[in-house]
Protein backbone atom coordinates (compact mmCIF):
# COMPACT_ATOMS: atom_id res chain seq x y z
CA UNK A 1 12.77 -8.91 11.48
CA UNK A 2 10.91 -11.69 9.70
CA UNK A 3 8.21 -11.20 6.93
CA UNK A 4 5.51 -11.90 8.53
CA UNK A 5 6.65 -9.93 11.53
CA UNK A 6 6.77 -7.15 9.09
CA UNK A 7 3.55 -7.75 7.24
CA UNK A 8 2.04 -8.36 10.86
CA UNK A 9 3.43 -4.60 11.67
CA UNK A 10 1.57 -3.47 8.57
CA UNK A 11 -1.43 -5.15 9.04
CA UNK A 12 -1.87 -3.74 12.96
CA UNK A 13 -0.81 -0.39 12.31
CA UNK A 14 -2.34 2.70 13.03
CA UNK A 15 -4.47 3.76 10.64
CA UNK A 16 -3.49 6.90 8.72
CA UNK A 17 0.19 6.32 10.01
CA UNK A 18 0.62 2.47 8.88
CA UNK A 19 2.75 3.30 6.11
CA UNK A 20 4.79 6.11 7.34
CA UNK A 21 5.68 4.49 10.66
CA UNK A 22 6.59 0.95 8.64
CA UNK A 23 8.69 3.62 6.57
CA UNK A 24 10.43 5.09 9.67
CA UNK A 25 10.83 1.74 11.86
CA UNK A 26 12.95 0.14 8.35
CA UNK A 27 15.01 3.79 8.10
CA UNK A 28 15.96 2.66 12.29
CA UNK A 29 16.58 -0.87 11.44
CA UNK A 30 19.09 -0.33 8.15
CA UNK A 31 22.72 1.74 8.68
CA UNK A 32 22.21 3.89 5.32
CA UNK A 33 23.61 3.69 2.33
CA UNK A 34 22.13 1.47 -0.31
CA UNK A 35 22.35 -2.35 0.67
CA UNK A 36 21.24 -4.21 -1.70
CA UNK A 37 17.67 -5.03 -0.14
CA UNK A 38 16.86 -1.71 -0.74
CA UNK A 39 17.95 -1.67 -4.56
CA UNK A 40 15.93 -4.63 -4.93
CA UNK A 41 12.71 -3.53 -2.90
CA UNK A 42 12.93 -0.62 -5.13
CA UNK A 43 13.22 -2.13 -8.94
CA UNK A 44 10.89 -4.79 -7.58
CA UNK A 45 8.04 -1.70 -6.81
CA UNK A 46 8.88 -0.01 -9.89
CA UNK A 47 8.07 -2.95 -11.94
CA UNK A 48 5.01 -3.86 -9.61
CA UNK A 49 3.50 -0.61 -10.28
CA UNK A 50 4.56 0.26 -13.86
CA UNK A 51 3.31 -3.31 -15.01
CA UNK A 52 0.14 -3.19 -12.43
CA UNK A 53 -0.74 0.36 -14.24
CA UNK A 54 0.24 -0.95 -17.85
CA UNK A 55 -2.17 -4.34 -17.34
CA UNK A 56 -5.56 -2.62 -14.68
CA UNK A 57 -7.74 -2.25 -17.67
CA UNK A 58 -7.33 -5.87 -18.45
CA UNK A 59 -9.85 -8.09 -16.31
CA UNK A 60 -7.54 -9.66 -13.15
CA UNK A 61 -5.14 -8.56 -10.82
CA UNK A 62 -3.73 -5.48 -12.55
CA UNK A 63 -4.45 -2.79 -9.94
CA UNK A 64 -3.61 -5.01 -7.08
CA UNK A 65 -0.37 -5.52 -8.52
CA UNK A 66 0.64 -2.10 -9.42
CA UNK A 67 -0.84 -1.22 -5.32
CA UNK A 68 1.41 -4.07 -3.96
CA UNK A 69 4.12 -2.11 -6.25
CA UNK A 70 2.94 1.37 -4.72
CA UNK A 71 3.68 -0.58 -1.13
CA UNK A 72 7.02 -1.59 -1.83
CA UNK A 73 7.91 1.96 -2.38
CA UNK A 74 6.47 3.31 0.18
CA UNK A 75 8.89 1.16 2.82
CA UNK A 76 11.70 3.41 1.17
CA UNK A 77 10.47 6.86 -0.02
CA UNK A 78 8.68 8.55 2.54
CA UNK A 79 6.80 10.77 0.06
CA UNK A 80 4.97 7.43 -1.04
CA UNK A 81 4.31 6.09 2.13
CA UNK A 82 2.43 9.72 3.37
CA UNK A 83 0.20 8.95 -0.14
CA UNK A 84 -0.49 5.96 1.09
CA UNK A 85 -1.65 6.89 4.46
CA UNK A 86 -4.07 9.49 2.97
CA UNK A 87 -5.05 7.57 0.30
CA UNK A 88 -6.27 4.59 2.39
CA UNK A 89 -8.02 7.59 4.92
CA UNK A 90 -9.84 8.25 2.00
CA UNK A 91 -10.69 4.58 0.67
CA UNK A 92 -12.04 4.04 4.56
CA UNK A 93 -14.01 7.07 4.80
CA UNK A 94 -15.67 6.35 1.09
CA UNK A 95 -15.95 2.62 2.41
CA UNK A 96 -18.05 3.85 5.12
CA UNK A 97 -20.14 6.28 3.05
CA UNK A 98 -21.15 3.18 1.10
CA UNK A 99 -22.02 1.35 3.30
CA UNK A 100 -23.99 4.01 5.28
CA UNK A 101 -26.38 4.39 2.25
CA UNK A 102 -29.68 2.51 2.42
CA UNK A 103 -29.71 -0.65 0.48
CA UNK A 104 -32.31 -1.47 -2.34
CA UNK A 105 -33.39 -4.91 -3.22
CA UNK A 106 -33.41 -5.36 -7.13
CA UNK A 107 -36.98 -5.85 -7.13
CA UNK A 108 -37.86 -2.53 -4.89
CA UNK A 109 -36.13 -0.24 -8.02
């Protein structure tokens, strides 16, 4: 598979499942062992998270990196990829909390 096949897979997945299914469908695809995709998806992710956590107080992209990082690792430890299934159940349900709240102009306050 392609890429953007996989990202596509990602992107339309079911939610609460996305990353654990991704997870499973690679496991089907590879014959074991440790090719050397896999050893490079995996220092790749460590450094991705490790330098997204070391650099999210600074102003930018430091928490997107280190969840792009969190990603990667979730494609080969199942472990991470059940975190991320809860954790983005929780982001959603929060997201919709917020938004369900009523909205104040500045001027009304």
């Amino acid at each position: 598979m392609s890429l953007k096949q996989d990202w596509n897979r990602l992107l339309h997945g079911r939610t609460g499942r996305r990353f654990v299914d991704f997870h499973q469908e690679r496991c089907k695809r590879r014959a074991g062992g440790w090719p050397r995709e896999r050893v490079v998806t995996l220092v790749l992710g460590i450094v991705l998270l490790v330098g997204g956590l070391a650099i999210g107080w600074l102003p930018g992209p430091g928490g997107f990196v280190a969840v792009i990082g969190a990603a990667l690792l979730g494609i080969e430890w199942l472990w991470v990829a059940k975190l991320l299934d809860r954790a983005e159940g929780l982001l959603r349900r929060a997201w919709r909390f917020l938004r369900a709240l009523p909205h104040r102009r500045p001027s009304e306050r």
